[in-house]
Protein backbone atom coordinates (compact mmCIF):
# COMPACT_ATOMS: atom_id res chain seq x y z
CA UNK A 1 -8.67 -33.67 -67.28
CA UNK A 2 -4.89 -33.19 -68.19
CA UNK A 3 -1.96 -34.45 -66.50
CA UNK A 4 1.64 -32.66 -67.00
CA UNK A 5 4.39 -34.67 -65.89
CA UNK A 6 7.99 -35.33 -67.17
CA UNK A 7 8.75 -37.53 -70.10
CA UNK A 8 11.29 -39.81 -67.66
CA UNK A 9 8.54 -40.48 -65.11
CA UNK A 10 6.47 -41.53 -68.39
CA UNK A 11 8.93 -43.90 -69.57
CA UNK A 12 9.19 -45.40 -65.79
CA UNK A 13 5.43 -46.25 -65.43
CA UNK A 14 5.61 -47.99 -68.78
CA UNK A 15 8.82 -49.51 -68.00
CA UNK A 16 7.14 -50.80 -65.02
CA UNK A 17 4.01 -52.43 -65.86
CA UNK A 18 3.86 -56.14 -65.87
CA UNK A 19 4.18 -57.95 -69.22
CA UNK A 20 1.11 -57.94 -70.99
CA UNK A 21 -0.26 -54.85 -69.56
CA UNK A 22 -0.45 -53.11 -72.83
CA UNK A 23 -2.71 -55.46 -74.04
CA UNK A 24 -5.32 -55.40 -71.34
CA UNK A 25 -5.35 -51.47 -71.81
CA UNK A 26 -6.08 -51.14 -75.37
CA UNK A 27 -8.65 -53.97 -74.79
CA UNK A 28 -10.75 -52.01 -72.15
CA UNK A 29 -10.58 -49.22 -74.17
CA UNK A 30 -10.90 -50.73 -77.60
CA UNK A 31 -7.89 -49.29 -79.39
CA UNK A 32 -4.89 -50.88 -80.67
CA UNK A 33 -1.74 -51.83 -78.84
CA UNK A 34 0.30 -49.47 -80.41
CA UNK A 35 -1.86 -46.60 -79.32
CA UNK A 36 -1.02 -47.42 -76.02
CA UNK A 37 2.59 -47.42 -76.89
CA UNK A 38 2.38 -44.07 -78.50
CA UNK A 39 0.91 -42.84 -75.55
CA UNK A 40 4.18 -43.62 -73.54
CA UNK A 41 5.96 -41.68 -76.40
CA UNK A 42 6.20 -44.21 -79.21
CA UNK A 43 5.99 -43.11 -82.49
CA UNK A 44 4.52 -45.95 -84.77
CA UNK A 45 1.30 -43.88 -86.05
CA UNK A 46 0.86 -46.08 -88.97
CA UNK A 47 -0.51 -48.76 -86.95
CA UNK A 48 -1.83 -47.11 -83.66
CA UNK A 49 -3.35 -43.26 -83.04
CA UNK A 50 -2.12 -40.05 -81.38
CA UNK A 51 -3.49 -40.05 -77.65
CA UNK A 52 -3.22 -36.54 -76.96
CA UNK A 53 0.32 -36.59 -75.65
CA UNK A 54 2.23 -32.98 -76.50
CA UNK A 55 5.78 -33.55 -75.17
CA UNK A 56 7.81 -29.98 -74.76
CA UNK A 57 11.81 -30.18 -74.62
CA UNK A 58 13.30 -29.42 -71.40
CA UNK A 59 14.82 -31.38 -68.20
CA UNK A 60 14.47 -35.06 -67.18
CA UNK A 61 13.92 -35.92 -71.01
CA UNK A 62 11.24 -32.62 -71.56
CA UNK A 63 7.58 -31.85 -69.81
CA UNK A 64 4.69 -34.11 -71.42
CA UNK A 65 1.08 -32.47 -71.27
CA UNK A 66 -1.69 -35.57 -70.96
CA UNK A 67 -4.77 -34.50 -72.74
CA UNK A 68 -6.45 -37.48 -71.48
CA UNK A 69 -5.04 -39.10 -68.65
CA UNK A 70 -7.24 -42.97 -68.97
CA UNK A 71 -4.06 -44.56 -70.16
CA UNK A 72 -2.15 -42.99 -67.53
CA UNK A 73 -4.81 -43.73 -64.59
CA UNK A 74 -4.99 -47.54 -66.05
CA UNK A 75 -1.61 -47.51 -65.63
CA UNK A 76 -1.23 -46.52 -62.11
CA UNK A 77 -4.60 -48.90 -61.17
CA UNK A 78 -2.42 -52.10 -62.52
CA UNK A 79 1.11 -50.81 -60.75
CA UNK A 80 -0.97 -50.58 -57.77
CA UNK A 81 -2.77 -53.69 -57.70
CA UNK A 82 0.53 -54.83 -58.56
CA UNK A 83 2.14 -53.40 -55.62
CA UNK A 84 -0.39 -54.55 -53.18
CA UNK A 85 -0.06 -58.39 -54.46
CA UNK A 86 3.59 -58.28 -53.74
């Protein structure tokens, strides 16, 4: 299922996962950490993959289209477990 959201609320849930969070993703999912980085719009594809992330220009830092949102849903899942513990 896709996802379109903007490339600012992107950065935000990244910016807001706990430390370490990166790691537990790419372990359930068996990919490397820098995957998981590209998929909140790094750009090191020399030692992690494309994720299926097309990012258009436009406002709040441009529209990105999520191919596959498991990333993103991990994401969320940890913020709110994270949010419930506090």
């Amino acid at each position: 299922m896709t996802k379109t959201i903007t490339f600012n609320e992107l950065r935000r849930i990244k910016d807001s996962l706990p430390s370490g969070s990166m790691g537990v993703i790419a372990d359930k999912l068996n990919v490397t950490v820098q995957t998981v980085r590209n998929y909140f719009g790094g750009s090191n594809y020399e030692y992690g993959k494309n994720c299926g992330i097309h990012i258009e220009p436009g406002p709040d830092g441009g529209i990105v289209i999520l191919d596959d949102t498991q990333i993103y849903d991990m994401a969320i899942e940890i913020l709110e477990k994270q949010n419930k513990e506090a």
